[in-house]
Protein backbone atom coordinates (compact mmCIF):
# COMPACT_ATOMS: atom_id res chain seq x y z
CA UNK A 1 3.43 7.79 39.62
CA UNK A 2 1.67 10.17 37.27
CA UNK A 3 -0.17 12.73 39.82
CA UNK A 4 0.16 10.37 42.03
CA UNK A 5 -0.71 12.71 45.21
CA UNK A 6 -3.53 13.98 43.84
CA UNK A 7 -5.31 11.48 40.97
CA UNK A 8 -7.76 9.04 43.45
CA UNK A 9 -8.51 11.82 46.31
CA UNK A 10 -11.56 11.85 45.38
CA UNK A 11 -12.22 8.11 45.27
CA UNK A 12 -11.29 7.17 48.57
CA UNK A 13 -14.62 6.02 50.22
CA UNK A 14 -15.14 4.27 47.11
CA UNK A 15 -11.56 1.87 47.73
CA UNK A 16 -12.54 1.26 50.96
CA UNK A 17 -16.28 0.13 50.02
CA UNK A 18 -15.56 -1.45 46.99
CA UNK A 19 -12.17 -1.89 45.95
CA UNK A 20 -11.85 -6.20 45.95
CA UNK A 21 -9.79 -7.28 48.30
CA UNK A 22 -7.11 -10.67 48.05
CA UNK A 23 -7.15 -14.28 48.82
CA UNK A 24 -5.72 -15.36 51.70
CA UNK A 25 -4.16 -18.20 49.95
CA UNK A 26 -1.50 -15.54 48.49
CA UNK A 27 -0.04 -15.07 51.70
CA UNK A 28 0.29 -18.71 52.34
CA UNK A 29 1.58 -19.57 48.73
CA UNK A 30 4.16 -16.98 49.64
CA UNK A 31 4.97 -18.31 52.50
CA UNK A 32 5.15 -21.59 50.89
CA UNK A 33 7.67 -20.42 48.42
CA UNK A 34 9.67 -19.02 51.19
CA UNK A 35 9.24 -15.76 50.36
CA UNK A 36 7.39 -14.98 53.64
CA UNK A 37 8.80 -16.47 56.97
CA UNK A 38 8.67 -15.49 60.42
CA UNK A 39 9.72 -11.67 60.96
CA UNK A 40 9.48 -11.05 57.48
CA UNK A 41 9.31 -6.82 56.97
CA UNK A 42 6.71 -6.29 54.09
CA UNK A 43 6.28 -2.75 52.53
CA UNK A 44 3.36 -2.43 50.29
CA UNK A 45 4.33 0.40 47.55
CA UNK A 46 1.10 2.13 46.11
CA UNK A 47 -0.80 1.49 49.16
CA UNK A 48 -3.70 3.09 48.51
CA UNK A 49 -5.88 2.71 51.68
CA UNK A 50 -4.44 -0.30 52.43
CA UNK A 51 -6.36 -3.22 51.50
CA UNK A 52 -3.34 -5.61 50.46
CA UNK A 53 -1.31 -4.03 53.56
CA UNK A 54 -3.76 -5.96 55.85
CA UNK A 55 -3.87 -8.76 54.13
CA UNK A 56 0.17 -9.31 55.29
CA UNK A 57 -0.71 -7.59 58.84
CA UNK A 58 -3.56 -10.00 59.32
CA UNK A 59 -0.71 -12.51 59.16
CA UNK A 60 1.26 -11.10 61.62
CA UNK A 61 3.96 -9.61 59.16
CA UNK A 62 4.88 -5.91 60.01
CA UNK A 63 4.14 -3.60 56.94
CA UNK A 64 5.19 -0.01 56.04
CA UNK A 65 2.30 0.95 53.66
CA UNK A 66 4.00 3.64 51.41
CA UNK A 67 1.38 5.98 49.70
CA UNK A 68 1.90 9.41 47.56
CA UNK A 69 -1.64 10.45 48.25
CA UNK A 70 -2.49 12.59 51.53
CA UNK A 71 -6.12 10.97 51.77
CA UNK A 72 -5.40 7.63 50.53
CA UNK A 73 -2.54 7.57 53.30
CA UNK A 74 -5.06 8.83 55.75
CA UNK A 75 -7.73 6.67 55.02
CA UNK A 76 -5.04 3.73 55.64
CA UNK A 77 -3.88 5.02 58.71
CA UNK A 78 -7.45 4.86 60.19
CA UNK A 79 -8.52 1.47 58.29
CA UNK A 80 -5.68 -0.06 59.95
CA UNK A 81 -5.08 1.38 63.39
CA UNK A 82 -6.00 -1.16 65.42
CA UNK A 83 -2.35 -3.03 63.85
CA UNK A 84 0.67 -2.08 65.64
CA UNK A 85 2.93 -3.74 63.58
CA UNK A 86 1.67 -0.67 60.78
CA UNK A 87 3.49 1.90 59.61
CA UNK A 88 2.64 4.44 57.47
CA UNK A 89 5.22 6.63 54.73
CA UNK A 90 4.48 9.25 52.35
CA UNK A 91 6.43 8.14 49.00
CA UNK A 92 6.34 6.64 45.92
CA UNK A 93 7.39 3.63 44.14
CA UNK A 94 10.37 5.73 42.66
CA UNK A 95 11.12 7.56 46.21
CA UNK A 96 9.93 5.39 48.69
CA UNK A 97 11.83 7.28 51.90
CA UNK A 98 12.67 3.67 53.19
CA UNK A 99 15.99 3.08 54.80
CA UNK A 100 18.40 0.66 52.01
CA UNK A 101 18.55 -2.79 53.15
CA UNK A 102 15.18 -2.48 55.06
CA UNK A 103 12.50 -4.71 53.91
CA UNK A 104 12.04 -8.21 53.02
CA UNK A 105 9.30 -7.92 50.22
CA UNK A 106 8.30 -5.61 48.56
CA UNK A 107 4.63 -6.13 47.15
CA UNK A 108 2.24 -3.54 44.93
CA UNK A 109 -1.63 -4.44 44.77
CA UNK A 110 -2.63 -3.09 41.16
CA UNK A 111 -0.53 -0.37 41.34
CA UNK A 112 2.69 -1.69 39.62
CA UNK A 113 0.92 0.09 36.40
CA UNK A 114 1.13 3.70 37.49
CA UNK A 115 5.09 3.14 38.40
CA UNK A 116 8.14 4.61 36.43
CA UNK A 117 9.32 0.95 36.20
CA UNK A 118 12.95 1.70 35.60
CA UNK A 119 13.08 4.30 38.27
CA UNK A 120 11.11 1.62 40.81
CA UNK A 121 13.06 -1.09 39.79
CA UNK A 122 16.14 0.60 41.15
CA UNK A 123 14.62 1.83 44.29
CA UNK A 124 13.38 -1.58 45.52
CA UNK A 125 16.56 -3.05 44.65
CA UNK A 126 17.79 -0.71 47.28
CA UNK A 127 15.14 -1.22 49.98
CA UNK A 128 15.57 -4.66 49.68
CA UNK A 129 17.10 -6.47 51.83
CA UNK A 130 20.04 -9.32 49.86
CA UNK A 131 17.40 -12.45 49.04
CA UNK A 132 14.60 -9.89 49.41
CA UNK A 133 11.70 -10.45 46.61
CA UNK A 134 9.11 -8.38 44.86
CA UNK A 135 5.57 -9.25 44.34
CA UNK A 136 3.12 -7.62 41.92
CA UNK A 137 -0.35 -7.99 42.67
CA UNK A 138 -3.66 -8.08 40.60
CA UNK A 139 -7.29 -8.89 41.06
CA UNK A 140 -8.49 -10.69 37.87
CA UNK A 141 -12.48 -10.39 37.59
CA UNK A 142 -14.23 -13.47 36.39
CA UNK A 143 -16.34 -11.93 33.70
CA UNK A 144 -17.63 -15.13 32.62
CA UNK A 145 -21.03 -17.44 33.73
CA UNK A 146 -23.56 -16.02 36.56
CA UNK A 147 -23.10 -13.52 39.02
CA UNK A 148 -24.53 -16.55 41.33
């Protein structure tokens, strides 16, 4: 990630005010798909402050939320403190710190962009555990007809 520990420090009340947060109907299309079951380890790469992280942890899926910036971490730790099945790791999508074999999906909420994708690529390939999957996550505005 480009200056990745430093570039949104100074955005982080605006993520947690603003920053649109995800259907619930991706966790259940997941699930669906069988990329989600019971038990399932999720770590969220690019965290941020941790909006897609709850999404999962809402469900009941453990998540490591793994973040490069100090106050994005941070503001994730205390945004989702009251889940105990949240953990929080300073890395990056190209270092992640995770133990191989560890996780079951790997997911990045419109973050995949900032990534060394080569460099990621191999990392979550060794986080992963064997059938593990990777899900890249956007939030597509509707632009179009009334804001009503």
């Amino acid at each position: 990630m480009h200056h990745s520990k430093t570039r949104f420090s100074n955005r982080v009340d605006n993520y947690v005010r603003y920053r649109p947060h995800y259907p619930d109907a991706l966790v259940k299309t997941l699930e669906e798909q069988r990329v989600l079951q019971g038990g399932s380890i999720v770590a969220d790469v690019g965290s941020g402050t941790g909006i897609s992280t709850e999404l999962f942890l809402k469900k009941g899926y453990s998540c490591i939320g793994v973040e490069p910036n100090r106050d994005m971490r941070l503001a994730a730790e205390r945004e989702l403190r009251a889940y105990p099945a949240f953990t929080s790791a300073e890395g990056s999508a190209e270092e992640t710190g995770l133990e191989e074999n560890s996780v079951d999906l790997v997911i990045a909420g419109q973050a995949f962009h900032w990534f060394d994708q080569q460099a990621s690529k191999l990392e979550f390939n060794r986080i992963l555990k064997t059938g593990g999957h990777v899900a890249l996550l956007w939030n597509k505005r509707n632009t179009e007809g009334s804001a009503f």
